[in-house]
C-alpha atoms as a PDB file:
ATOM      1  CA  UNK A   1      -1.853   5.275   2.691  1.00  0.00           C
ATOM      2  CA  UNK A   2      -1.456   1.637   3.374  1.00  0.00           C
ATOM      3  CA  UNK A   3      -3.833  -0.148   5.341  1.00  0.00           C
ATOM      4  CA  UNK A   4      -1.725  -0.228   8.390  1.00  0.00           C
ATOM      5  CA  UNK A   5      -1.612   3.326   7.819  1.00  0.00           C
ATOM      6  CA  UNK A   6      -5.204   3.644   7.316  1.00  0.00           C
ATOM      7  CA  UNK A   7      -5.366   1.973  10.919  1.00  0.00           C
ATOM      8  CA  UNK A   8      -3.061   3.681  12.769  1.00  0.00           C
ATOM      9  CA  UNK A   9      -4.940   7.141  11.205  1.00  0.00           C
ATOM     10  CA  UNK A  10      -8.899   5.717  12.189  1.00  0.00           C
ATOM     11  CA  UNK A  11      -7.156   5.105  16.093  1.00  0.00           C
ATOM     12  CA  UNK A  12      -5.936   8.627  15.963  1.00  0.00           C
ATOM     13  CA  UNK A  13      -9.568   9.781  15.363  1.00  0.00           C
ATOM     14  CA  UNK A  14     -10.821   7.634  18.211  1.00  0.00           C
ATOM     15  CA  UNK A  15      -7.881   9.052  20.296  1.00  0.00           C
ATOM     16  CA  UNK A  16      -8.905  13.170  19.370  1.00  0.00           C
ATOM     17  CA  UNK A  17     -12.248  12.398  19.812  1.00  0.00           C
ATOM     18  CA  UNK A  18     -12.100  11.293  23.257  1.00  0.00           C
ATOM     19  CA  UNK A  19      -9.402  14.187  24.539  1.00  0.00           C
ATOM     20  CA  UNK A  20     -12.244  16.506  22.986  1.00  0.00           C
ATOM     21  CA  UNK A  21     -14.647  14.583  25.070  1.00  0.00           C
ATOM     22  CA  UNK A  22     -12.630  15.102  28.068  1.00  0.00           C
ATOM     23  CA  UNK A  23     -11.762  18.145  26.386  1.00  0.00           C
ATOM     24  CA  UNK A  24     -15.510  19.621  26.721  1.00  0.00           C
ATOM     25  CA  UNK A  25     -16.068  18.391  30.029  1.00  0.00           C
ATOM     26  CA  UNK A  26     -13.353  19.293  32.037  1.00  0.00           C
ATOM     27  CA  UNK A  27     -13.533  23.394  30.711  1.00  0.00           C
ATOM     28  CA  UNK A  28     -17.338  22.871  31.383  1.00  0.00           C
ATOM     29  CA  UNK A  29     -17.384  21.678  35.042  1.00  0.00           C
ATOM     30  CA  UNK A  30     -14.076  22.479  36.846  1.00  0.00           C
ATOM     31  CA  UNK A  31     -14.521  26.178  37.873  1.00  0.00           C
ATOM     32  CA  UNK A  32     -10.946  26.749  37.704  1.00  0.00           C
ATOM     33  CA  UNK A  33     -11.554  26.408  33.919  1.00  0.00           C
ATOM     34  CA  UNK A  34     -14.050  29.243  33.478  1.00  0.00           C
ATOM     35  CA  UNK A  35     -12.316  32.829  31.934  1.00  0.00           C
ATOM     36  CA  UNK A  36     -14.805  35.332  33.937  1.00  0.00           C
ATOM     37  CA  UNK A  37     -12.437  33.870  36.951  1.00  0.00           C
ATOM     38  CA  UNK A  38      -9.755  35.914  35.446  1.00  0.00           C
ATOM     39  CA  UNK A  39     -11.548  38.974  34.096  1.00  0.00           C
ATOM     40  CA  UNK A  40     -11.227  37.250  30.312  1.00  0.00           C
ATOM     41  CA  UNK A  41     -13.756  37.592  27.727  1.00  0.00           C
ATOM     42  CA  UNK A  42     -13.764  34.215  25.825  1.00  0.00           C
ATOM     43  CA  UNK A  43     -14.944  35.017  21.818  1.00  0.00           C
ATOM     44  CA  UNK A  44     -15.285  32.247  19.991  1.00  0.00           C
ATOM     45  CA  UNK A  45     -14.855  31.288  16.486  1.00  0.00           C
ATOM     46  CA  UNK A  46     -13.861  33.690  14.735  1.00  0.00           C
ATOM     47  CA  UNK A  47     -12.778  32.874  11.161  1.00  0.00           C
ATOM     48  CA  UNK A  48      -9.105  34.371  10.244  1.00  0.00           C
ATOM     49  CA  UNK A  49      -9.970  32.977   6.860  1.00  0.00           C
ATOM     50  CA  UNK A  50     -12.954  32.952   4.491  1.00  0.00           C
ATOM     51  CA  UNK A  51     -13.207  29.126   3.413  1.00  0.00           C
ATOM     52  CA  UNK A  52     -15.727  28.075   6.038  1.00  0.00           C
ATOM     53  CA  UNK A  53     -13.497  25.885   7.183  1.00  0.00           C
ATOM     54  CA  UNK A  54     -13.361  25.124  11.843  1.00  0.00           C
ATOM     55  CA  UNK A  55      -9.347  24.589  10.677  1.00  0.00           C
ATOM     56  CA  UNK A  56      -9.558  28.347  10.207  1.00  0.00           C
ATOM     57  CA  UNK A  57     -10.903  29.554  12.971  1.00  0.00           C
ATOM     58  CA  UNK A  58      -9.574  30.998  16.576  1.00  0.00           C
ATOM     59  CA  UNK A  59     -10.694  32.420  20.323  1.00  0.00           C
ATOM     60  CA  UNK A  60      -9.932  35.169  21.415  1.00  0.00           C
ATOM     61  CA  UNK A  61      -9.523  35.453  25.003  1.00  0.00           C
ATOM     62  CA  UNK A  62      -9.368  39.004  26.060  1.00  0.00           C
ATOM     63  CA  UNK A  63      -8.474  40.552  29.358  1.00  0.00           C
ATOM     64  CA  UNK A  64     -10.153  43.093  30.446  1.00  0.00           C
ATOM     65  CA  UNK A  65      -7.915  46.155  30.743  1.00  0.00           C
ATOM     66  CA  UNK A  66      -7.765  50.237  30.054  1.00  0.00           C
ATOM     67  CA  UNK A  67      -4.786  49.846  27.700  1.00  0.00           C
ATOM     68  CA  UNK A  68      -3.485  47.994  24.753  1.00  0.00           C
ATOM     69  CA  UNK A  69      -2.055  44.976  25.947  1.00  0.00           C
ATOM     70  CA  UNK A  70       0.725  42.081  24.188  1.00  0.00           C
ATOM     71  CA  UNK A  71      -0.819  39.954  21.716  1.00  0.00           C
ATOM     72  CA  UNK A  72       0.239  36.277  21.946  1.00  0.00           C
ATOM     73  CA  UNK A  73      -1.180  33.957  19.231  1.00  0.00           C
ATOM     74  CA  UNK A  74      -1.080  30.276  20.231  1.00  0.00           C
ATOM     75  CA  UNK A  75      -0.440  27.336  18.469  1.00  0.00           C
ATOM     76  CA  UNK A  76      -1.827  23.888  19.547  1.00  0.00           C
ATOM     77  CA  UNK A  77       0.268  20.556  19.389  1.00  0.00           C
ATOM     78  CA  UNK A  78      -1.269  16.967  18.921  1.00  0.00           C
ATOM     79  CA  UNK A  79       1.393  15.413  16.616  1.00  0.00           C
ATOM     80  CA  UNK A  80       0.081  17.250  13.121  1.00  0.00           C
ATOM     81  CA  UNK A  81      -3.180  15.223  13.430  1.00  0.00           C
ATOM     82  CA  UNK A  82      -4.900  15.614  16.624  1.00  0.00           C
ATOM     83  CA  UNK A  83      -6.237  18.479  18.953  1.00  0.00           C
ATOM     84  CA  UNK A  84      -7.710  21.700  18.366  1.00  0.00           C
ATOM     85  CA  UNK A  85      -7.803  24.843  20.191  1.00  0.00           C
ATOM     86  CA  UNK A  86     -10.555  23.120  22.022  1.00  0.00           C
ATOM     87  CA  UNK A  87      -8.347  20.671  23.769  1.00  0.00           C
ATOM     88  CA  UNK A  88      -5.973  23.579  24.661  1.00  0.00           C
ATOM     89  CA  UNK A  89      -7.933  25.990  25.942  1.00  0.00           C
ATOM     90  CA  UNK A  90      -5.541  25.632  29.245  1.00  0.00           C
ATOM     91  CA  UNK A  91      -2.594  27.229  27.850  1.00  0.00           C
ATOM     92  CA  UNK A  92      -4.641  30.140  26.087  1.00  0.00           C
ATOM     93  CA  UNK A  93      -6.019  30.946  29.739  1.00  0.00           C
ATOM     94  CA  UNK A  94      -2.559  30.746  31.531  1.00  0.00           C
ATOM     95  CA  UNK A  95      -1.945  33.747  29.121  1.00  0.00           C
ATOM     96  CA  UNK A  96      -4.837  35.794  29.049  1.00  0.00           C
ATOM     97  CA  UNK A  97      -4.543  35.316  33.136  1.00  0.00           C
ATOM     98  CA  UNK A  98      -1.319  37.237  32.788  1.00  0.00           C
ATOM     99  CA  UNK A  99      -2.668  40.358  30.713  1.00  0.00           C
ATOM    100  CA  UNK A 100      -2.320  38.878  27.098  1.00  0.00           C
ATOM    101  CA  UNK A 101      -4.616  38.836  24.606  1.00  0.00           C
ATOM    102  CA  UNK A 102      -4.193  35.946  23.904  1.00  0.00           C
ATOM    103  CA  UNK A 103      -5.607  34.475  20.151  1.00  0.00           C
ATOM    104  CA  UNK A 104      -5.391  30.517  19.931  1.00  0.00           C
ATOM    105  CA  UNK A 105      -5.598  29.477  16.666  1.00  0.00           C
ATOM    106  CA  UNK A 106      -7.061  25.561  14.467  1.00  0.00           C
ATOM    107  CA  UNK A 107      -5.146  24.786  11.678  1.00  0.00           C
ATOM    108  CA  UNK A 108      -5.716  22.206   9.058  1.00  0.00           C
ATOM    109  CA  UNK A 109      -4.677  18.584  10.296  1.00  0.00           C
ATOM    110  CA  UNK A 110      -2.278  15.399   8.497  1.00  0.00           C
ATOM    111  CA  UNK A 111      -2.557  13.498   7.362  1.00  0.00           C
ATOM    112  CA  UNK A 112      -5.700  15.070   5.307  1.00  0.00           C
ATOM    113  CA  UNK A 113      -3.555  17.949   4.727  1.00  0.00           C
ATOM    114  CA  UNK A 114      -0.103  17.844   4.700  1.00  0.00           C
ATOM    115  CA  UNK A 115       3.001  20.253   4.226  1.00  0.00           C
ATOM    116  CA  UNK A 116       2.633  23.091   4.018  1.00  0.00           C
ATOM    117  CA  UNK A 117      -1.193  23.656   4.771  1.00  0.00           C
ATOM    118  CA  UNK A 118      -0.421  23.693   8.766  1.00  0.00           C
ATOM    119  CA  UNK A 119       2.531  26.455   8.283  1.00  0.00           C
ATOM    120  CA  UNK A 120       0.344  28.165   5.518  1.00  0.00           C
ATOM    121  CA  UNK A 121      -2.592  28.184   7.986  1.00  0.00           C
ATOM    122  CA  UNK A 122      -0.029  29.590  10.712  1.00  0.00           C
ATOM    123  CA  UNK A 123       1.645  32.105   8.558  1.00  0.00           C
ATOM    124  CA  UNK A 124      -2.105  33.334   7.316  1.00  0.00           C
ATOM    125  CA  UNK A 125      -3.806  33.678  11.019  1.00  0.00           C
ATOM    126  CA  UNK A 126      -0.511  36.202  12.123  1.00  0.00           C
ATOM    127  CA  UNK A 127      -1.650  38.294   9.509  1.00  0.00           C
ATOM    128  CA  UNK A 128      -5.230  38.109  10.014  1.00  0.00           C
ATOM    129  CA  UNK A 129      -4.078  39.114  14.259  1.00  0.00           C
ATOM    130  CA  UNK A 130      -2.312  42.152  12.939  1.00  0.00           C
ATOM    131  CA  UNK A 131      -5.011  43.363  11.361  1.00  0.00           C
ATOM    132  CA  UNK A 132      -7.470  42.915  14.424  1.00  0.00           C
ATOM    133  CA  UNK A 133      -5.159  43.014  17.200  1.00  0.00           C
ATOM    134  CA  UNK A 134      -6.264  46.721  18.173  1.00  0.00           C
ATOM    135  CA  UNK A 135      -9.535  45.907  17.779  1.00  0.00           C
ATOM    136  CA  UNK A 136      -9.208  43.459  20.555  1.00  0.00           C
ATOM    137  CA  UNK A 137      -6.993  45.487  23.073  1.00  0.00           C
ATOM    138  CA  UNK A 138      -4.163  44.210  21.747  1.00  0.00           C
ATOM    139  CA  UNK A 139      -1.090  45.902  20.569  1.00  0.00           C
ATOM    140  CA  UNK A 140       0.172  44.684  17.372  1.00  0.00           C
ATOM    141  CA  UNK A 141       3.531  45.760  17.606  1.00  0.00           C
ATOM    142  CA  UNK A 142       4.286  43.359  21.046  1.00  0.00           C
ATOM    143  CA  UNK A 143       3.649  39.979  19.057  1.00  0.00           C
ATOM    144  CA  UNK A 144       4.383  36.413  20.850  1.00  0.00           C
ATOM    145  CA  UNK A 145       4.384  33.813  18.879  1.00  0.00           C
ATOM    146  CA  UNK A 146       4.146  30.288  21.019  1.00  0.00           C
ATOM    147  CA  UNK A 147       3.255  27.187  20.946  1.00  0.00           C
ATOM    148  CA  UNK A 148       4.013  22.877  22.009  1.00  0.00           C
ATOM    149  CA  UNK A 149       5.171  19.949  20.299  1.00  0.00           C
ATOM    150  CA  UNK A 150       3.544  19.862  16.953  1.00  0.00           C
ATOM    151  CA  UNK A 151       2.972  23.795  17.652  1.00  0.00           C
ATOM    152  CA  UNK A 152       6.313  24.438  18.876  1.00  0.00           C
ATOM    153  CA  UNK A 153       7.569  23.292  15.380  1.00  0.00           C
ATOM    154  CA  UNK A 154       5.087  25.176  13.366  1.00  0.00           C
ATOM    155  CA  UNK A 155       5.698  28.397  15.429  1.00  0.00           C
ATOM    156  CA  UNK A 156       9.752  27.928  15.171  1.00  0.00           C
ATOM    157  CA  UNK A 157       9.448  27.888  11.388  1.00  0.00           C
ATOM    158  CA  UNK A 158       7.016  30.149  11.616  1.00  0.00           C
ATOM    159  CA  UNK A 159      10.120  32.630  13.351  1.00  0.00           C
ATOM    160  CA  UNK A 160      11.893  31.611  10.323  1.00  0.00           C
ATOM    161  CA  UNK A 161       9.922  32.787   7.752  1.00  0.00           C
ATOM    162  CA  UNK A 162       9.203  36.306   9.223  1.00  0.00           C
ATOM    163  CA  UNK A 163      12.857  36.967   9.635  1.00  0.00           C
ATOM    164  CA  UNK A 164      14.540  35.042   6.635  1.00  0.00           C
ATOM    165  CA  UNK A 165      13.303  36.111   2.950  1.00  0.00           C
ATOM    166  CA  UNK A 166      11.241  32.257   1.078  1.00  0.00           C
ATOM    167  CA  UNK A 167      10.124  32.201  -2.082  1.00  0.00           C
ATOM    168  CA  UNK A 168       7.174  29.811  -0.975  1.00  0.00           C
ATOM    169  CA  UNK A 169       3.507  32.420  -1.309  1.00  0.00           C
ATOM    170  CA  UNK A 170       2.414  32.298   1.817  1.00  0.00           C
ATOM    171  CA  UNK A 171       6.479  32.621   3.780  1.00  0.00           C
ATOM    172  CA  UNK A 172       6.983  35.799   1.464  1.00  0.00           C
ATOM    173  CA  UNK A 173       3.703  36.964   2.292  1.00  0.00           C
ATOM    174  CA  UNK A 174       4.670  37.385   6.070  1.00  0.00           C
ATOM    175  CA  UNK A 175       7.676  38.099   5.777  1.00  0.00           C
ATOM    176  CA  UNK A 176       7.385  41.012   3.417  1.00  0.00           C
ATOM    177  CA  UNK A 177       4.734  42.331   6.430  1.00  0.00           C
ATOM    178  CA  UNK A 178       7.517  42.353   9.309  1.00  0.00           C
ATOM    179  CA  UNK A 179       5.750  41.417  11.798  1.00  0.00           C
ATOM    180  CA  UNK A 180       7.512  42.884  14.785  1.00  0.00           C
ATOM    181  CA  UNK A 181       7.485  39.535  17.221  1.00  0.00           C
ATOM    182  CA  UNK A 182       8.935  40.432  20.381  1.00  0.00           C
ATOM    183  CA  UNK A 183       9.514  36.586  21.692  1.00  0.00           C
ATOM    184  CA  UNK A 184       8.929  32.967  20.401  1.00  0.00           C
ATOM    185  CA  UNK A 185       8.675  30.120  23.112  1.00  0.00           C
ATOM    186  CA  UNK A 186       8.737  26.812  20.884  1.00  0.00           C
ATOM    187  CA  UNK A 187       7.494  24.833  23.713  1.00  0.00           C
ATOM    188  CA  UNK A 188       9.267  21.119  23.924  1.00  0.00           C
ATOM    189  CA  UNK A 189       8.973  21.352  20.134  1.00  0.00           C
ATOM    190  CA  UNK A 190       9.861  18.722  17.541  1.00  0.00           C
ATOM    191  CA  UNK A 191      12.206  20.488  14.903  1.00  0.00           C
ATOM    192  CA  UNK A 192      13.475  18.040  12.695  1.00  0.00           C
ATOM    193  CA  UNK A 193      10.984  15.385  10.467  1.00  0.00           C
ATOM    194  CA  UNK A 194      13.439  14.359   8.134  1.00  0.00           C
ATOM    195  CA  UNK A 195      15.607  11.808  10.641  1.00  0.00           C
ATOM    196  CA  UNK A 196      13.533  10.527  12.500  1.00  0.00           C
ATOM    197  CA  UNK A 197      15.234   7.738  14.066  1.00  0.00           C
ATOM    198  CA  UNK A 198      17.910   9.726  15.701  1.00  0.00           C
ATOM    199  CA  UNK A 199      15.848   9.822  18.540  1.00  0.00           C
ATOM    200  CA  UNK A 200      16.233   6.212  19.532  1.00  0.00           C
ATOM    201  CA  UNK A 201      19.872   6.095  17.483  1.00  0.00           C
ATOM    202  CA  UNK A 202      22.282   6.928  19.919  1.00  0.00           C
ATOM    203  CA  UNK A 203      23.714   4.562  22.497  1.00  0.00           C
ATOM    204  CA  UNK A 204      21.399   3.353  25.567  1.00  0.00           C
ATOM    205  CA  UNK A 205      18.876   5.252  23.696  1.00  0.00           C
ATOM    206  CA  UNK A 206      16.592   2.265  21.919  1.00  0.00           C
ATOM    207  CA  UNK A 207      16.460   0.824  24.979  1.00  0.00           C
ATOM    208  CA  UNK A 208      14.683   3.509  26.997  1.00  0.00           C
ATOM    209  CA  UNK A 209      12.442   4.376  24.654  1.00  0.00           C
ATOM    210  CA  UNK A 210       9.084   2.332  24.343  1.00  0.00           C
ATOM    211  CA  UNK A 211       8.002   0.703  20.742  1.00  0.00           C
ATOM    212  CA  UNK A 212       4.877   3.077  21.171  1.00  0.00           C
ATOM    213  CA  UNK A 213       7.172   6.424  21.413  1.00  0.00           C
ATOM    214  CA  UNK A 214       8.956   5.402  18.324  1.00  0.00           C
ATOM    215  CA  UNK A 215       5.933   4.688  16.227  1.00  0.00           C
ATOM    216  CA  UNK A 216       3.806   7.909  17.480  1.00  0.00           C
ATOM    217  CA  UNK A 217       7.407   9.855  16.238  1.00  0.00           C
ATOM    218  CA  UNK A 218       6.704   7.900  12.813  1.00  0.00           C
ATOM    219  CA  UNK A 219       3.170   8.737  12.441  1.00  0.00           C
ATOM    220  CA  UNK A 220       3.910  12.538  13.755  1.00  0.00           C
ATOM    221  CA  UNK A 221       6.449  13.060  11.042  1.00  0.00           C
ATOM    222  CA  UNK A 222       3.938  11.126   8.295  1.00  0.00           C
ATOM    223  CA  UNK A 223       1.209  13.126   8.912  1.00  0.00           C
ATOM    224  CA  UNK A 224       2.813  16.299   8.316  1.00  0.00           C
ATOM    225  CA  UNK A 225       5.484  15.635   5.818  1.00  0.00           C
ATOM    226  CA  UNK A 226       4.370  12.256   4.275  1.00  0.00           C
ATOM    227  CA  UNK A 227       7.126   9.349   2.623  1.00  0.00           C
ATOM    228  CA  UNK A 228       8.862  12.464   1.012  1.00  0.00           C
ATOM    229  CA  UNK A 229      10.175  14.877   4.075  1.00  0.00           C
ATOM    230  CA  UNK A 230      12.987  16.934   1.701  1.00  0.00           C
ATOM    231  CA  UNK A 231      10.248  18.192  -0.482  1.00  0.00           C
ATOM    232  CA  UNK A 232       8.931  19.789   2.792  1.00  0.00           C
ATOM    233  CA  UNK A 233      11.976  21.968   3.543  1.00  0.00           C
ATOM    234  CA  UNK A 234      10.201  24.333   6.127  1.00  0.00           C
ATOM    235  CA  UNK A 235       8.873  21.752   7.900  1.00  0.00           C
ATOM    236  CA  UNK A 236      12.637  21.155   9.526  1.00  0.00           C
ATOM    237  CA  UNK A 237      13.182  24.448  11.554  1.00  0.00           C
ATOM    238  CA  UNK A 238      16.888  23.039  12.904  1.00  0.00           C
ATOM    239  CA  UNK A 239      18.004  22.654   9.288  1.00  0.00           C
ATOM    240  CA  UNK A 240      16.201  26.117   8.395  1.00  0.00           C
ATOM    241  CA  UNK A 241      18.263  27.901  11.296  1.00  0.00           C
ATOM    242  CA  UNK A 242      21.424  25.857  10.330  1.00  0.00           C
ATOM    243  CA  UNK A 243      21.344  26.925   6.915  1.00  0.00           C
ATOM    244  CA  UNK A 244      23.942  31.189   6.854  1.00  0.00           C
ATOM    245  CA  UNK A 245      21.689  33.560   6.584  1.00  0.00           C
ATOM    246  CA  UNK A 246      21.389  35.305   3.307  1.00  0.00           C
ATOM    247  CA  UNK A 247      21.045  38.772   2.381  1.00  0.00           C
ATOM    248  CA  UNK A 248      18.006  40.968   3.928  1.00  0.00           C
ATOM    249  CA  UNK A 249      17.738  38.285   6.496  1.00  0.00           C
ATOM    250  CA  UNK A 250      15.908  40.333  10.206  1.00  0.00           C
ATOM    251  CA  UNK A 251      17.528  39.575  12.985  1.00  0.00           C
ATOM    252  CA  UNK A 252      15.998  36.535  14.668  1.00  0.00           C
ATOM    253  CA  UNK A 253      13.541  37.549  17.844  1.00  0.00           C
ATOM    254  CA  UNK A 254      14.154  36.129  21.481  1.00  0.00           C
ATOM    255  CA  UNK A 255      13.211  32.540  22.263  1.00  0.00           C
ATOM    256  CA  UNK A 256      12.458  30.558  25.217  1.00  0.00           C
ATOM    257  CA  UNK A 257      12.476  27.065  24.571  1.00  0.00           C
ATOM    258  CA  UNK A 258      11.554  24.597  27.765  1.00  0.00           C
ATOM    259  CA  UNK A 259      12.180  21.062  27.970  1.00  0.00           C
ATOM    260  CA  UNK A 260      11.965  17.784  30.607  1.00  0.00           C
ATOM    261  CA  UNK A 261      14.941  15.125  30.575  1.00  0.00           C
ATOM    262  CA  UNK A 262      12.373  12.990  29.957  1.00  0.00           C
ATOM    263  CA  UNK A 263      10.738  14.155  26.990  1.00  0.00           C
ATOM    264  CA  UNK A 264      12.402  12.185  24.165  1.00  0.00           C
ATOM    265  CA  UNK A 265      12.146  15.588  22.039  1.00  0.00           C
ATOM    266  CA  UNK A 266      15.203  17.319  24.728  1.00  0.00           C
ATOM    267  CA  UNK A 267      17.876  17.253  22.064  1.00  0.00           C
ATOM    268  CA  UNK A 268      16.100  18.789  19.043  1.00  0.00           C
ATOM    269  CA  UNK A 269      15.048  21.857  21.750  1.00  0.00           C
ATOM    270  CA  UNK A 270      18.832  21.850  22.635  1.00  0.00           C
ATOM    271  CA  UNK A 271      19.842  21.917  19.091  1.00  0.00           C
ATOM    272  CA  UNK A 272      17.392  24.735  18.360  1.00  0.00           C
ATOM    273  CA  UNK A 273      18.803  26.879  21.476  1.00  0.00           C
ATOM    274  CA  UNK A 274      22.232  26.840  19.949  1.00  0.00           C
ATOM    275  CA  UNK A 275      21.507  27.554  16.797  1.00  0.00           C
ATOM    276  CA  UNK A 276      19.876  30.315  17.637  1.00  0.00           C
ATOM    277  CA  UNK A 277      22.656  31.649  19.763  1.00  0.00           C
ATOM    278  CA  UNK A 278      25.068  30.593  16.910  1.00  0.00           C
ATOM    279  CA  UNK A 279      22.920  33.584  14.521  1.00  0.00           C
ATOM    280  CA  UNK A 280      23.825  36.214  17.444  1.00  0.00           C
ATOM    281  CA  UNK A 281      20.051  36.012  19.143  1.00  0.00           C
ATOM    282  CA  UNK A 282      19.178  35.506  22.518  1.00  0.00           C
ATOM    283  CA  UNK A 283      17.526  32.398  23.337  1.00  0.00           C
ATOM    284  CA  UNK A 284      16.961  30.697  26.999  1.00  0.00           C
ATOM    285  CA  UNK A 285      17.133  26.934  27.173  1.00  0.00           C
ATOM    286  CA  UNK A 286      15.224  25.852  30.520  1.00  0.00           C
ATOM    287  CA  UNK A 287      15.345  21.850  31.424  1.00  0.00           C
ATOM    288  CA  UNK A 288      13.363  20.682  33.554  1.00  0.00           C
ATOM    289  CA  UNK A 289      14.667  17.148  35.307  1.00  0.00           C
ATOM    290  CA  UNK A 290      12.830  14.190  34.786  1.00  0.00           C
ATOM    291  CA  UNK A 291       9.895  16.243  33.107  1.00  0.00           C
ATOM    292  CA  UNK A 292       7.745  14.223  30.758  1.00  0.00           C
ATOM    293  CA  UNK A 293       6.526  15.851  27.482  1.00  0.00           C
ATOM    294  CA  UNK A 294       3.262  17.922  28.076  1.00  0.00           C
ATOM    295  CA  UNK A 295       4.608  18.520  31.858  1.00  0.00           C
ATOM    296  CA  UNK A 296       3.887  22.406  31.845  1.00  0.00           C
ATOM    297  CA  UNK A 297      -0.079  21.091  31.565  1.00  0.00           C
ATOM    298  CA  UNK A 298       0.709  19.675  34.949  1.00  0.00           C
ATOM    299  CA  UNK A 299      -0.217  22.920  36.465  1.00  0.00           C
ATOM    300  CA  UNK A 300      -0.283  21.107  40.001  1.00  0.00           C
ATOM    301  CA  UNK A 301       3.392  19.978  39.536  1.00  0.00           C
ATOM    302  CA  UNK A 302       5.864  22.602  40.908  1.00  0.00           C
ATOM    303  CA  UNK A 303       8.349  21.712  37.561  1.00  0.00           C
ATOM    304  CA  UNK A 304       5.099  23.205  35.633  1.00  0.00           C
ATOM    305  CA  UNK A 305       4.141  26.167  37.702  1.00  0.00           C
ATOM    306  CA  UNK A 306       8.111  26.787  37.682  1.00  0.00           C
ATOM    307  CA  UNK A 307       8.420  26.599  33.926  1.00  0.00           C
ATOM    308  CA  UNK A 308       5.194  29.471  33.597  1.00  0.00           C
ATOM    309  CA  UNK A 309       7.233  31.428  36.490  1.00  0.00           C
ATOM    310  CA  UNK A 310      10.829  31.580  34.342  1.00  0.00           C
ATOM    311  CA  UNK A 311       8.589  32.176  31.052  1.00  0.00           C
ATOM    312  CA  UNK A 312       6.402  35.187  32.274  1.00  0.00           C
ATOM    313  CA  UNK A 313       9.804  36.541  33.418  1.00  0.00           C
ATOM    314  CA  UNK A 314      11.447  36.246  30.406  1.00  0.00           C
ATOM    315  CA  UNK A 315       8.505  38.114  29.068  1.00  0.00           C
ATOM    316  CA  UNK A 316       8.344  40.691  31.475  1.00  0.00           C
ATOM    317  CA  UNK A 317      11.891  41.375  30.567  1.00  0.00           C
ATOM    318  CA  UNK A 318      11.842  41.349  26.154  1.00  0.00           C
ATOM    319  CA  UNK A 319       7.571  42.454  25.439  1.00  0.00           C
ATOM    320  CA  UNK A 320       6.175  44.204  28.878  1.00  0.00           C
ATOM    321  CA  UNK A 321       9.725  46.328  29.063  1.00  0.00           C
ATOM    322  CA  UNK A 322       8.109  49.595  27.163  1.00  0.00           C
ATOM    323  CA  UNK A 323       4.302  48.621  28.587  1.00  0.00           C
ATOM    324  CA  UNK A 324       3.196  52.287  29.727  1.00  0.00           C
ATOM    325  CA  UNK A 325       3.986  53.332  25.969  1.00  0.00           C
ATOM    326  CA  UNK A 326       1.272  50.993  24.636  1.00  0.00           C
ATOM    327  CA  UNK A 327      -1.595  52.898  26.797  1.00  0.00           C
ATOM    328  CA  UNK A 328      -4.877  52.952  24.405  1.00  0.00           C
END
């Protein structure tokens, strides 16, 4: 890295280490914030892989309940290079509040560790939640797949590689387990690092967007990808899903992809929505207007509660639809 780039990467360590400051103290003292509220049993921890490494390690947050209920494994955003499932505790508990075992997952961080450790981190912590899922209450055969921003890329290609056949180790090695994901919600997601500048390209577009947005969209797509973005090719889930689908390919799961006007990611989750209808799947676009990115944390803003109302539906409808066969 350059020195600039050495600069820009020591603020982004002061920046995660105060939201995991605020992080700590705002699950610690607001009681809305505490699991036992719900009936959830928080466990902590728990490696999905043996290198001793926190990036490898998830919580479990597990409803209590006489039956096997959906698994949903979450993956946190932060831009590829801040965050932790620590910081994002909040979605995890939405979840688990609405009978899912919910497991939300670390992965290894840019720009330390870039293309493809995040996706190979993602790709190995499904398999490690099939294994366990039962032994959590959880019913390995009703998978969810989610996550935001950063995550919402990760778990797009991560619907990629489970459905199309890669000759990359760790994409064949889920893939060749067929993980039977019921639904994928790529939350507000940022889908393609290799053009960056399209976002403030079009007409009337530079103008609105702030010098800040533009260079947090060049460190984002840095710290995953580095100087050298085609050598990362699953890193780009738009180009993945625009690419015909060869032979063996598994039909692509439902998605539910949400999205403010004013999130300067809108068109890459509009591009992803079509593209996925374009391969024959179903897939729900839901904009939300004048919706910042990170709104749905706003649980106090009806756009948010809204956007959890539409998305528990759409779940209802394509994982809880064959619930009483699932009884443990």
């Amino acid at each position: 890295m350059t020195l600039k780039q050495w600069l820009v990467h020591l603020f982004h360590r002061l920046v995660d280490w105060i939201t995991h400051a605020l992080a700590w103290v705002g699950y610690r003292l607001h009681p809305a914030a505490n699991p036992r509220r719900y009936g959830v049993e928080l466990l902590r921890d728990i490696p999905y892989l043996d290198s001793g490494d926190p990036a490898h390690r998830l919580d479990v947050y597990r409803p209590k309940s006489d039956r096997l209920l959906p698994a949903l494994m979450y993956t946190h955003g932060g831009g590829f290079s801040v965050c932790s499932k620590e910081t994002h505790r909040i979605f995890a508990l939405v979840f688990a509040s609405q009978k899912y075992v919910v497991f939300n997952i670390n992965y290894r961080l840019g720009p330390t560790h870039r293309y493809p450790a995040a996706l190979e981190d993602v790709c190995a912590a499904l398999g490690w939640v099939m294994d366990h899922a039962r032994e959590h209450g959880a019913d390995p055969d009703r998978l969810v797949i989610a996550g935001e921003s950063a995550g919402g890329n990760l778990t797009a290609s991560l619907a990629y590689v489970i459905t199309h056949r890669r000759e990359e180790p760790f994409a064949r090695a889920v893939f060749d387990r067929a993980p039977n994901v019921r639904a994928v919600v790529p939350i507000y997601g940022i889908h393609d690092l290799q053009d960056i500048p399209r976002y403030w390209r079009k007409p009337g577009k530079a103008e609105k967007m702030s010098f800040l947005v533009k260079r947090e969209l060049e460190w984002c797509a840095f710290a995953y990808v580095g100087r050298d973005p085609e050598r990362a090719p699953l890193a780009h889930p738009l180009r993945c899903f625009a690419q015909p689908p060869a032979d063996g390919t598994r039909p692509i799961p439902p998605f539910f992809i949400p999205v403010g006007t004013a999130d300067p990611l809108l068109d890459d989750s509009r591009r992803l929505h079509e593209l996925v209808q374009d391969r024959g799947a179903v897939s729900e676009l839901h904009i939300y207007p004048g919706e910042i990115h990170g709104f749905n944390a706003m649980l106090w803003r009806p756009a948010a509660r809204a956007k959890w109302r539409s998305l528990f539906e759409f779940l209802d409808r394509h994982v809880r639809s064959d619930a009483a066969a699932a009884s443990a």
